[in-house]
C-alpha atoms as a PDB file:
ATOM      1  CA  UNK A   1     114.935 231.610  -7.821  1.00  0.00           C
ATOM      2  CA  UNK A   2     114.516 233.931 -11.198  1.00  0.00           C
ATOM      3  CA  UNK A   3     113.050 232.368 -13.907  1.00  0.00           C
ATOM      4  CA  UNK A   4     112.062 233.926 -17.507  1.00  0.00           C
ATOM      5  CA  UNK A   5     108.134 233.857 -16.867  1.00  0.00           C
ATOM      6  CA  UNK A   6     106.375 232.822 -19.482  1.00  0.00           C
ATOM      7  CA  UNK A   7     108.725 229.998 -20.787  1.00  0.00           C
ATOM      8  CA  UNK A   8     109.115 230.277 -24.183  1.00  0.00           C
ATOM      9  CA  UNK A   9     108.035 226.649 -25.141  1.00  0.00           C
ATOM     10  CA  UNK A  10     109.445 224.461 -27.203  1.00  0.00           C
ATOM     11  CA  UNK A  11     107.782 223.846 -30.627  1.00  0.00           C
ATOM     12  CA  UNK A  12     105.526 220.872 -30.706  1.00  0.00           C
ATOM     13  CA  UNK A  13     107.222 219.255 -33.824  1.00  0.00           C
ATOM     14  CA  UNK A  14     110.867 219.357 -31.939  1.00  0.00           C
ATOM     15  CA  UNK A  15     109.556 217.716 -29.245  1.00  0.00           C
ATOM     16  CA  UNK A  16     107.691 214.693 -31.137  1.00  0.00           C
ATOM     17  CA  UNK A  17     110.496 214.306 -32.870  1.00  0.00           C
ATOM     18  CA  UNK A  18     112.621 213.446 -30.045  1.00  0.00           C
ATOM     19  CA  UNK A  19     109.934 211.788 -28.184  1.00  0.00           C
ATOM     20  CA  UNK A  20     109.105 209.286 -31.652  1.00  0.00           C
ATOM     21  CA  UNK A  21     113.389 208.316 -31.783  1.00  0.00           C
ATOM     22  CA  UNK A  22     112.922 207.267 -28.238  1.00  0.00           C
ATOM     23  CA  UNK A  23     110.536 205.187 -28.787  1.00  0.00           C
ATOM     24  CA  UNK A  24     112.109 203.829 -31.749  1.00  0.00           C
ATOM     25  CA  UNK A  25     115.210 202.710 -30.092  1.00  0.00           C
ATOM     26  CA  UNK A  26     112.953 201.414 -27.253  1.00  0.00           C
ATOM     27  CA  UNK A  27     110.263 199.429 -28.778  1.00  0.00           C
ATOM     28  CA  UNK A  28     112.523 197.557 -31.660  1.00  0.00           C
ATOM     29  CA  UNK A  29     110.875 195.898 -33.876  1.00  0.00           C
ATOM     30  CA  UNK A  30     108.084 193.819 -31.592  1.00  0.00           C
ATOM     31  CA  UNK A  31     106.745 196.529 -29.426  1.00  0.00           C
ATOM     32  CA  UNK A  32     106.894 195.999 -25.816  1.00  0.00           C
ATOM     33  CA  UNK A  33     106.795 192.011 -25.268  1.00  0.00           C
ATOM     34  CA  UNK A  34     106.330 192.037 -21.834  1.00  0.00           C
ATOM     35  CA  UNK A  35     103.209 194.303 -21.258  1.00  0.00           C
ATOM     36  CA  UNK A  36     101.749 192.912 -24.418  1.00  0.00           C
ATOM     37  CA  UNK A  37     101.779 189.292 -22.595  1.00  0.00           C
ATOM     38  CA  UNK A  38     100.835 190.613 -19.184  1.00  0.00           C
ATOM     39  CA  UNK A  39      97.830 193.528 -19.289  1.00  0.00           C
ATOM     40  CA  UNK A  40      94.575 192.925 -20.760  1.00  0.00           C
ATOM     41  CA  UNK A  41      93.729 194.922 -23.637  1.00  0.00           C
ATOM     42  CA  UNK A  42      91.011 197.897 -22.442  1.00  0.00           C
ATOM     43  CA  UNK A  43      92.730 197.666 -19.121  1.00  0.00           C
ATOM     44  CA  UNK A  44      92.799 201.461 -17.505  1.00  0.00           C
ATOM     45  CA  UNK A  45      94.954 202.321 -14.388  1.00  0.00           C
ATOM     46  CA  UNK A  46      96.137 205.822 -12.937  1.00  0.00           C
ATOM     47  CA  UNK A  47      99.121 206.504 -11.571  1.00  0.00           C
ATOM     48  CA  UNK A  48     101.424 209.866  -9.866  1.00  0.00           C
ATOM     49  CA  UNK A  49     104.840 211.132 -11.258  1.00  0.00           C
ATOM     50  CA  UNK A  50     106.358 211.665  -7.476  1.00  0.00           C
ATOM     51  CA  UNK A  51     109.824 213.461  -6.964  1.00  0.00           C
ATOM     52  CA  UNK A  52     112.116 211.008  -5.126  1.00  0.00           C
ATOM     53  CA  UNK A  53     114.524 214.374  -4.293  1.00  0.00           C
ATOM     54  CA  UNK A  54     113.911 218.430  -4.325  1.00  0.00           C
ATOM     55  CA  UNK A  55     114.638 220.172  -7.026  1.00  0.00           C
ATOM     56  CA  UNK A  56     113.329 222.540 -10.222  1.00  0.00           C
ATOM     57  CA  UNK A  57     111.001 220.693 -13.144  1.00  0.00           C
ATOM     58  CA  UNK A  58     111.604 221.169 -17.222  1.00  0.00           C
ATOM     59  CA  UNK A  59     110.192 218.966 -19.766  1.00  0.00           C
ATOM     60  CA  UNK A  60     106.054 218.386 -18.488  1.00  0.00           C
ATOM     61  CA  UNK A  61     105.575 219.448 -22.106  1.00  0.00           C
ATOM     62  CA  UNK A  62     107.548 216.353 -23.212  1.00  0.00           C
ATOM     63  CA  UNK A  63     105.945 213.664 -20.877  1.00  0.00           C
ATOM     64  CA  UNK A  64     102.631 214.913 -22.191  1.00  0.00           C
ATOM     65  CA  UNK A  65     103.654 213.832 -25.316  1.00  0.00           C
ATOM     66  CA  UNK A  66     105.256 210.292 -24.353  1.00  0.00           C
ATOM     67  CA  UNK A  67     102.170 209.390 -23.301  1.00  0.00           C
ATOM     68  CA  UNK A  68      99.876 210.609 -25.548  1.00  0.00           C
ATOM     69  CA  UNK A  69     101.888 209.130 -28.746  1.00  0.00           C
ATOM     70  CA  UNK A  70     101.881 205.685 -26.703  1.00  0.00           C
ATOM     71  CA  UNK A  71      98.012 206.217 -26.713  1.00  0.00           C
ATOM     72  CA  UNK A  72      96.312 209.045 -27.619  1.00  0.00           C
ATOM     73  CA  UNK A  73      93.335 208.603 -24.941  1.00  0.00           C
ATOM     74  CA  UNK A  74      96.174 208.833 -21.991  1.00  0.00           C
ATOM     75  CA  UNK A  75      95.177 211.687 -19.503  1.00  0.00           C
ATOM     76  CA  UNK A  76      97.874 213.635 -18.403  1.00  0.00           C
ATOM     77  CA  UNK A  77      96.979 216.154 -15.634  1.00  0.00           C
ATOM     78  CA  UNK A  78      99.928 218.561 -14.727  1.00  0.00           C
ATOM     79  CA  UNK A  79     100.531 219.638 -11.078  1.00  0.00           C
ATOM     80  CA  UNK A  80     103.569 221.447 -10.699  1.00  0.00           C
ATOM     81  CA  UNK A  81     105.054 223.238 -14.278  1.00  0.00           C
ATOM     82  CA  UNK A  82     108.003 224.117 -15.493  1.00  0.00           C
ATOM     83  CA  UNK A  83     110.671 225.776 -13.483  1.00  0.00           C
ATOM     84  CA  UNK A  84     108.378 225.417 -10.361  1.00  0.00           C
ATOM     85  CA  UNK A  85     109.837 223.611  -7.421  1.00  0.00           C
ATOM     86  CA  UNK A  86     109.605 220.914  -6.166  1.00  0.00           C
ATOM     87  CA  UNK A  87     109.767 218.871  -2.502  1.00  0.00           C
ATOM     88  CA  UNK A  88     111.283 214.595  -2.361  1.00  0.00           C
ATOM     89  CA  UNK A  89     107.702 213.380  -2.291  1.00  0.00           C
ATOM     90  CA  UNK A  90     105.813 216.200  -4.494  1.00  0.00           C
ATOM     91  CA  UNK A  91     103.395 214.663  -6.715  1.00  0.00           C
ATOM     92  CA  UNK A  92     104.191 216.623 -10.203  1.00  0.00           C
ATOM     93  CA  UNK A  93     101.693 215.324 -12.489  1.00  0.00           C
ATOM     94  CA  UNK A  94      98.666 212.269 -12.838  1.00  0.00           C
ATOM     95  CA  UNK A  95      98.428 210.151 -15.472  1.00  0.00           C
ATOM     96  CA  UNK A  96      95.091 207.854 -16.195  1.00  0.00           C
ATOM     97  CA  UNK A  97      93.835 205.988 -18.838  1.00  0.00           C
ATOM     98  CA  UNK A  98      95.504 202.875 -20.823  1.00  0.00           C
ATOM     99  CA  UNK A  99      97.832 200.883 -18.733  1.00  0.00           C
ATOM    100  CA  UNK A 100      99.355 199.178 -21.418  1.00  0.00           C
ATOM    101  CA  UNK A 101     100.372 202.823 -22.910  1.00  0.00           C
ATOM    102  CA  UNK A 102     101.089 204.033 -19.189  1.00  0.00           C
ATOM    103  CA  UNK A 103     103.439 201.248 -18.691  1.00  0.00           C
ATOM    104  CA  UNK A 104     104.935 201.803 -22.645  1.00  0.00           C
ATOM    105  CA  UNK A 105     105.403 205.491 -22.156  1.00  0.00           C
ATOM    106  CA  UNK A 106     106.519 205.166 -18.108  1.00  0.00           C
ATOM    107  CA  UNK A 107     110.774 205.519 -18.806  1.00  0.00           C
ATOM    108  CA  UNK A 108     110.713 207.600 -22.279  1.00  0.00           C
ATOM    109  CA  UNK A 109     108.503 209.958 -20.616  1.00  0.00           C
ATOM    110  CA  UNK A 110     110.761 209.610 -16.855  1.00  0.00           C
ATOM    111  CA  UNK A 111     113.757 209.643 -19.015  1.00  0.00           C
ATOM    112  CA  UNK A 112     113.589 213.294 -20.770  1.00  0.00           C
ATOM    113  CA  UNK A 113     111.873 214.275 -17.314  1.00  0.00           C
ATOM    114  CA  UNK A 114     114.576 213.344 -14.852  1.00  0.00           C
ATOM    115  CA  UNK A 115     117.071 214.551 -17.238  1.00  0.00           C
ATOM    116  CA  UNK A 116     115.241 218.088 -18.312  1.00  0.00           C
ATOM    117  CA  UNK A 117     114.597 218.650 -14.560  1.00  0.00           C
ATOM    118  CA  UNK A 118     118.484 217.963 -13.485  1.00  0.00           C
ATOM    119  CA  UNK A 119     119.747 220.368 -16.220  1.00  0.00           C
ATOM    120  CA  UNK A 120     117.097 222.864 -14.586  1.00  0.00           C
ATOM    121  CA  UNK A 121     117.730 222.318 -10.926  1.00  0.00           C
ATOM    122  CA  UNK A 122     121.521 222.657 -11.688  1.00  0.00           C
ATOM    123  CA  UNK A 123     120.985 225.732 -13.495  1.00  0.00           C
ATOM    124  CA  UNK A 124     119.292 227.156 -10.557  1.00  0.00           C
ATOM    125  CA  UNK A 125     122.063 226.245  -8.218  1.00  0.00           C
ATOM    126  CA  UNK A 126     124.840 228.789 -10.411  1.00  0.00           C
ATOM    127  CA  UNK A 127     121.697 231.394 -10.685  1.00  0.00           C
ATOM    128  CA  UNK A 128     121.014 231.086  -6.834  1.00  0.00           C
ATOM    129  CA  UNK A 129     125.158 231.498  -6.073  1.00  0.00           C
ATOM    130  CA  UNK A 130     125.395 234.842  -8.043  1.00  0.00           C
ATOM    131  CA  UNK A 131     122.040 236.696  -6.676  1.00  0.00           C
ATOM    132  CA  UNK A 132     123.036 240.171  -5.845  1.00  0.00           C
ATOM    133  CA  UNK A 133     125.400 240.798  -8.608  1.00  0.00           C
ATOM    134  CA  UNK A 134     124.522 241.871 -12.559  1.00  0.00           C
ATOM    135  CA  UNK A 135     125.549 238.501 -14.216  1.00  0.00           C
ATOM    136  CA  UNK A 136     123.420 236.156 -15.841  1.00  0.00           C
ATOM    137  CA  UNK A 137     124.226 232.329 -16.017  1.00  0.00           C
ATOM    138  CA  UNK A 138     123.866 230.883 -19.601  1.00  0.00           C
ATOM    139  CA  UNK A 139     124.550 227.354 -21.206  1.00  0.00           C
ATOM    140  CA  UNK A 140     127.044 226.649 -24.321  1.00  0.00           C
ATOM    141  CA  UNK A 141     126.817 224.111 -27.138  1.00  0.00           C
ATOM    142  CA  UNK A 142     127.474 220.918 -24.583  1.00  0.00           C
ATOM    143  CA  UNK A 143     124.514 219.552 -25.369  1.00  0.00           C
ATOM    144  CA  UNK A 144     123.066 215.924 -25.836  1.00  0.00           C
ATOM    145  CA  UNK A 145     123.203 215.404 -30.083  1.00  0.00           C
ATOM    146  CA  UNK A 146     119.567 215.746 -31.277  1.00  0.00           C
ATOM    147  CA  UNK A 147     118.162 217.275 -27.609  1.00  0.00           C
ATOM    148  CA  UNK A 148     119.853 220.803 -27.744  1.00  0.00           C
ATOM    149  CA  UNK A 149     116.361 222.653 -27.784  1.00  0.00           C
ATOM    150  CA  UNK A 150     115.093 220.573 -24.993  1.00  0.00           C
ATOM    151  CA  UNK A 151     118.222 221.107 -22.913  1.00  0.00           C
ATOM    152  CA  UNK A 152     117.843 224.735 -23.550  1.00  0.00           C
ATOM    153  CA  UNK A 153     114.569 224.807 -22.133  1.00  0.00           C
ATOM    154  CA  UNK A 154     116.116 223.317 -19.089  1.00  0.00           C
ATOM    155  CA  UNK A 155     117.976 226.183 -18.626  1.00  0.00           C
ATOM    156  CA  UNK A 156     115.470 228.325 -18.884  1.00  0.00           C
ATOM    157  CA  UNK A 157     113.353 226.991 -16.609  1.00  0.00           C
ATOM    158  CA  UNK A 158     115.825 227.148 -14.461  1.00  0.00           C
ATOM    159  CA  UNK A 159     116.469 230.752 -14.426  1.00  0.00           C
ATOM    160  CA  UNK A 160     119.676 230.677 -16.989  1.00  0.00           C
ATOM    161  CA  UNK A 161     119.595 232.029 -20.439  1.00  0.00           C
ATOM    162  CA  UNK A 162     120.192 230.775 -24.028  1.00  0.00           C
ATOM    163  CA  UNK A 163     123.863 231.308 -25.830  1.00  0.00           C
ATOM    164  CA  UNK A 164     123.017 230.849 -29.867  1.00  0.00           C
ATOM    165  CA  UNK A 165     121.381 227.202 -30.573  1.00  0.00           C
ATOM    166  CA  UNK A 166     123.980 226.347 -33.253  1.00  0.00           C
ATOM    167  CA  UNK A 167     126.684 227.737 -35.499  1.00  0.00           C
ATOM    168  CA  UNK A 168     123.998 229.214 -37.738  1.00  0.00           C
ATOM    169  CA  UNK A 169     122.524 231.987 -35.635  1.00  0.00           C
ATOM    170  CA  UNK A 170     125.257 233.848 -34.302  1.00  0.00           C
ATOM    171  CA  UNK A 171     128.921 234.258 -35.108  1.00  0.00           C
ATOM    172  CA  UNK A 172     131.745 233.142 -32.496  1.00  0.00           C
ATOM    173  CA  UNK A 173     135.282 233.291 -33.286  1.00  0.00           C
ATOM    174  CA  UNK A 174     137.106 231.058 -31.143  1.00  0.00           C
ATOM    175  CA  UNK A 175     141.078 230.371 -30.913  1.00  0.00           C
ATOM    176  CA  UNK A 176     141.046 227.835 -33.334  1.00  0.00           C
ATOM    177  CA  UNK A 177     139.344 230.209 -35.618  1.00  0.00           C
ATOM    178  CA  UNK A 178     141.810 233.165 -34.935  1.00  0.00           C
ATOM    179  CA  UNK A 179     144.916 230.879 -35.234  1.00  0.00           C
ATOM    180  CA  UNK A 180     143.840 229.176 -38.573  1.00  0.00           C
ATOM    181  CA  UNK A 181     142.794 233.124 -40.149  1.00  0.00           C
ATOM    182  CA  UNK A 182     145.970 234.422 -38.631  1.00  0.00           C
ATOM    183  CA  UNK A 183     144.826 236.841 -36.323  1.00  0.00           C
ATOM    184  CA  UNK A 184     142.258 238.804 -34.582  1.00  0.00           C
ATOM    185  CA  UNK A 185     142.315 241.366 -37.349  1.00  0.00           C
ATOM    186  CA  UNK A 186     141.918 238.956 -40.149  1.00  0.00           C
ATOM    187  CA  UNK A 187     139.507 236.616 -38.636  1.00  0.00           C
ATOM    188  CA  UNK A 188     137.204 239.374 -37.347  1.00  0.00           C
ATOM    189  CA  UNK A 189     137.387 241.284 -41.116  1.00  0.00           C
ATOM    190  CA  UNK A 190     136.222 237.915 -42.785  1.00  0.00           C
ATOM    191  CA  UNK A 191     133.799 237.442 -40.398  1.00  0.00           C
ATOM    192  CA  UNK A 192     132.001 241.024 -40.823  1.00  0.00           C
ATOM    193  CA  UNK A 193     132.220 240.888 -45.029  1.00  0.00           C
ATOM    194  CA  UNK A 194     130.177 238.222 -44.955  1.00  0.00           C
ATOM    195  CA  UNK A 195     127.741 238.191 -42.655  1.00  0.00           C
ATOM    196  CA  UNK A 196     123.921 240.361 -43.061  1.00  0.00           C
ATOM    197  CA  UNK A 197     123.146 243.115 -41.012  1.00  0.00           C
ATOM    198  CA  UNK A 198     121.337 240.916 -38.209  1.00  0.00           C
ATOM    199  CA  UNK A 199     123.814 238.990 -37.116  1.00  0.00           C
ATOM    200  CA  UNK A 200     125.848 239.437 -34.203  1.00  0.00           C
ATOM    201  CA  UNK A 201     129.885 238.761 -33.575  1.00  0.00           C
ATOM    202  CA  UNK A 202     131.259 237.660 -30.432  1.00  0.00           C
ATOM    203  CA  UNK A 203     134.737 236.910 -30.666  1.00  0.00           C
ATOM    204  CA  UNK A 204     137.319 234.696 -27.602  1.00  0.00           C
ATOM    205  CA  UNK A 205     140.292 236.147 -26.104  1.00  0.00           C
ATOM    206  CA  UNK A 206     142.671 235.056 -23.539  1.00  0.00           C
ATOM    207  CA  UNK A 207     144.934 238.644 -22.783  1.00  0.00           C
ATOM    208  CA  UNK A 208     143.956 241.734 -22.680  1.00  0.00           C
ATOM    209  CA  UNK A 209     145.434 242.620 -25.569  1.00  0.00           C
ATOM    210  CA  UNK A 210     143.705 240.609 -27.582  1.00  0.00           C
ATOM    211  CA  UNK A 211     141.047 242.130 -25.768  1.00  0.00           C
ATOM    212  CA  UNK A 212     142.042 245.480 -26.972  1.00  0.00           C
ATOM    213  CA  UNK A 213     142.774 244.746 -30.348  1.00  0.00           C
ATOM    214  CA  UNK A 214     138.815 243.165 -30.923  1.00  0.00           C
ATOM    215  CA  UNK A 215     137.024 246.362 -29.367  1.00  0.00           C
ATOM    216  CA  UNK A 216     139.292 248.440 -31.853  1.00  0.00           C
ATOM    217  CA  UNK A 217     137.643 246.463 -34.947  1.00  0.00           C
ATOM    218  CA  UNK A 218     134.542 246.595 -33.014  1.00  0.00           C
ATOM    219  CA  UNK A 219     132.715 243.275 -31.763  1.00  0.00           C
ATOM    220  CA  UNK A 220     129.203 243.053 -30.251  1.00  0.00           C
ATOM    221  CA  UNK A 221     130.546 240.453 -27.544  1.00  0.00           C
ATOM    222  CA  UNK A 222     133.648 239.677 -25.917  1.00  0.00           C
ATOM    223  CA  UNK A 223     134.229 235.898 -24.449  1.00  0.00           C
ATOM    224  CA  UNK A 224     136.998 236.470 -21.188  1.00  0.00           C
ATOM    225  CA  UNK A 225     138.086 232.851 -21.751  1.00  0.00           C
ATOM    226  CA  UNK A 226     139.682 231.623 -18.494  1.00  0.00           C
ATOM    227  CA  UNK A 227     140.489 234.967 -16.688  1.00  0.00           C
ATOM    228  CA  UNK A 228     141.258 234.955 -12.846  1.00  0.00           C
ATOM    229  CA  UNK A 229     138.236 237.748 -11.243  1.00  0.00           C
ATOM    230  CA  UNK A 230     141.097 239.843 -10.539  1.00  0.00           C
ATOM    231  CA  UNK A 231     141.835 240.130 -14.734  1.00  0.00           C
ATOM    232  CA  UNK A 232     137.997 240.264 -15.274  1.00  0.00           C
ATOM    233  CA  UNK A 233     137.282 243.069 -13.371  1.00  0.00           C
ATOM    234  CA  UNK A 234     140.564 244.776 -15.625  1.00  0.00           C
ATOM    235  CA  UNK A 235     138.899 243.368 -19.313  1.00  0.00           C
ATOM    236  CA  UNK A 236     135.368 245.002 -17.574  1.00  0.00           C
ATOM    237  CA  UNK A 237     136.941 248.273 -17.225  1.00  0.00           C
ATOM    238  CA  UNK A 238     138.433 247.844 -20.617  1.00  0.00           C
ATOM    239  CA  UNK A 239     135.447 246.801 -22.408  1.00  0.00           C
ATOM    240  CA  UNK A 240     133.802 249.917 -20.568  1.00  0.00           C
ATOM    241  CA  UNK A 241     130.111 249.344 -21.941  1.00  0.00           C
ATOM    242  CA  UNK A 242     131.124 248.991 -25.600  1.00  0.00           C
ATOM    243  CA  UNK A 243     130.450 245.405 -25.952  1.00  0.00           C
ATOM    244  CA  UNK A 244     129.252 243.140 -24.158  1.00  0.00           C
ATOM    245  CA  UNK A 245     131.203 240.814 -21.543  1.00  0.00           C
ATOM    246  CA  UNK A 246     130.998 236.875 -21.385  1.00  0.00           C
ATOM    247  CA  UNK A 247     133.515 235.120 -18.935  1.00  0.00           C
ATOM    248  CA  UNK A 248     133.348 231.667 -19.842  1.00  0.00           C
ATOM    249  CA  UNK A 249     136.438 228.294 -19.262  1.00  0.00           C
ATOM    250  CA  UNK A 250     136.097 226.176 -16.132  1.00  0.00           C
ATOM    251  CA  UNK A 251     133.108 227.797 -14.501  1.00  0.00           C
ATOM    252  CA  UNK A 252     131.791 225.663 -11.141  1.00  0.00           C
ATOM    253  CA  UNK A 253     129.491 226.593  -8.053  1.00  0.00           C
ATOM    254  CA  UNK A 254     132.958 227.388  -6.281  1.00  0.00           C
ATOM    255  CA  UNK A 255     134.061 229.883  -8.480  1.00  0.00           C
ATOM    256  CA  UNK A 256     131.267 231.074 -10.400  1.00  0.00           C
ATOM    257  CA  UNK A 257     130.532 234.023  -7.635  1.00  0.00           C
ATOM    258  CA  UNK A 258     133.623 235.463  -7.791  1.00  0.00           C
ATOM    259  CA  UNK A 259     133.858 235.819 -11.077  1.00  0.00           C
ATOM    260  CA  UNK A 260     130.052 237.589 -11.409  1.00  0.00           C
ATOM    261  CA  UNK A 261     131.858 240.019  -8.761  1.00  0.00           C
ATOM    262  CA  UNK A 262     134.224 240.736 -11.420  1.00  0.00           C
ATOM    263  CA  UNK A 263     131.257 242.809 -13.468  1.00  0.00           C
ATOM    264  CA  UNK A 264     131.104 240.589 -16.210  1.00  0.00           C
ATOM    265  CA  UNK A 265     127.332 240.565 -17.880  1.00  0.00           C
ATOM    266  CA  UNK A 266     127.364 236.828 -18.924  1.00  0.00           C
ATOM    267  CA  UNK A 267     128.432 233.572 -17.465  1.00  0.00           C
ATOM    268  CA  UNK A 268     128.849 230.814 -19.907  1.00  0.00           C
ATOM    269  CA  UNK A 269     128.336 227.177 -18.373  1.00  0.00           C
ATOM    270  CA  UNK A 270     128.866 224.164 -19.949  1.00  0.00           C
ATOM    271  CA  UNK A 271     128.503 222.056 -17.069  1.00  0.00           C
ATOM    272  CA  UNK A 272     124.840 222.905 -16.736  1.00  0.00           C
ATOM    273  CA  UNK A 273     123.524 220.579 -19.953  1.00  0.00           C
ATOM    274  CA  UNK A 274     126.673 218.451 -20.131  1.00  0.00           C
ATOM    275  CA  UNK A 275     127.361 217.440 -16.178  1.00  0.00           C
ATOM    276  CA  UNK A 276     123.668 218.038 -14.866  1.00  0.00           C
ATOM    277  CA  UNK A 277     122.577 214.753 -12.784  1.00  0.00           C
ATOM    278  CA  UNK A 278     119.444 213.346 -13.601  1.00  0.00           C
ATOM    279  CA  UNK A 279     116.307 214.222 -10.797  1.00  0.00           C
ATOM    280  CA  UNK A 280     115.230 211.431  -9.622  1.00  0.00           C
ATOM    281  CA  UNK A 281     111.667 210.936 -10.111  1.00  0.00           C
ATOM    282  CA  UNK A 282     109.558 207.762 -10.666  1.00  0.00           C
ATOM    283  CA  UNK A 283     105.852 207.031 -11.571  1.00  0.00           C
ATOM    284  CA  UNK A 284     103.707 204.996  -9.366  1.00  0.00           C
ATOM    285  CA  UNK A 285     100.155 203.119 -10.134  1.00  0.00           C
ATOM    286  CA  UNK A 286      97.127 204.149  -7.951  1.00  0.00           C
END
């Protein structure tokens, strides 16, 4: 399974931020009532993250930090990292110290775990069904609110690559966009006079005409929107190396070889962050 080796990680702040909201939501305003009645304080423990199915880890990085911000003297020893696999049974990390923290930190940190690992282990499914051919598989804007660069990482780790992160780092003129400007031509003429020099267009269409029409005014990327393989291998031949090609609309592990057949460069998932099912993984005192 292809991964991008070394991950690019995700900054420190992003993740503490996410990790600090779940906690909020799951510690109210008393704390945990039931380990604070239960364990004795300066009692220690150590316990296994174990993988209850096979599949690819993402988010180590993030349970690291669950546990340390529920108590900073929480060992966490990493066994298997990010967009390694793993086997139902694997032991993927150790964690010692507190056991009031342990048990505090135990479902945030299984939480963005089981759910970082899913995204990845789907991800490596659609990469896995298109080995031989060019295409690469990469995610969309379907992401969780507030968890986009996590889920990103996901994909990464699972051998898929990053679309822009939001509608401030790359330009994409959808439908909607080219029916509310009136056209291709217009929408594509406002887009270039006011954008800098750095930043790329990639524009939708659904015909080849359209098609035709965008590599005239010139376009850095064109998004095949719901094309049969038989009409993406026509846009490919069209496009001809002049921009690049993203086929995108109703992608699944059924279809998604046929359509990397077609020649296409790009693959454009949403299913990958928004329809991944959580690993199932689970933490278990010594």
């Amino acid at each position: 399974m292809p991964t991008l080796k070394p991950l690019s990680p995700v900054p420190n702040h992003i993740i503490k931020r996410c990790v600090d909201l779940a906690f909020a939501e799951d510690l109210g305003r008393a704390g945990d009532i039931t380990t604070a009645g239960i364990i004795s304080e300066g009692t220690t423990s150590k316990a296994n993250i174990v993988a209850r199915q096979p599949g690819i880890i993402a988010g180590m990085e993030v349970a690291r930090v669950a546990f340390a911000s529920a108590n900073k003297n929480i060992c966490f020893n990493i066994h298997i990292d990010d967009g390694e696999p793993v086997a139902s049974g694997d032991i993927i990390g150790e964690v010692s110290g507190c056991t009031a923290g342990i048990l505090i930190a135990e479902r945030t940190a299984l939480n963005f775990l089981g759910h970082l690992s899913g995204i990845a282990t789907l991800t490596s499914k659609f990469v896995d069904a298109i080995k031989g051919t060019n295409a690469q598989i990469c995610c969309t804007r379907k992401t969780t609110p507030g968890l986009r660069a996590l889920e990103k990482f996901a994909v990464r780790a699972g051998g898929g690559m990053n679309h822009r992160f939001g509608l401030d780092d790359a330009v994409l003129i959808k439908d909607n966009h080219i029916a509310a400007a009136g056209g291709i031509k217009p929408a594509l003429l406002a887009a270039k006079s006011s954008i800098g020099h750095m930043v790329k267009i990639e524009i939708e269409v659904d015909r080849l005409d359209q098609l035709e029409e965008a590599l005239e005014l010139g376009v850095d990327v064109v998004m095949l929107d719901n094309m049969a393989p038989d009409i993406l291998r026509k846009a490919v031949r069209i496009i001809a190396g002049c921009a690049l090609s993203e086929a995108s609309g109703g992608v699944n592990l059924n279809s998604v070889k046929a359509i990397a057949d077609s020649g296409v460069d790009m693959i454009s998932v949403g299913a990958i962050t928004h329809s991944a099912a959580t690993l199932d993984l689970g933490l278990d005192f010594n």
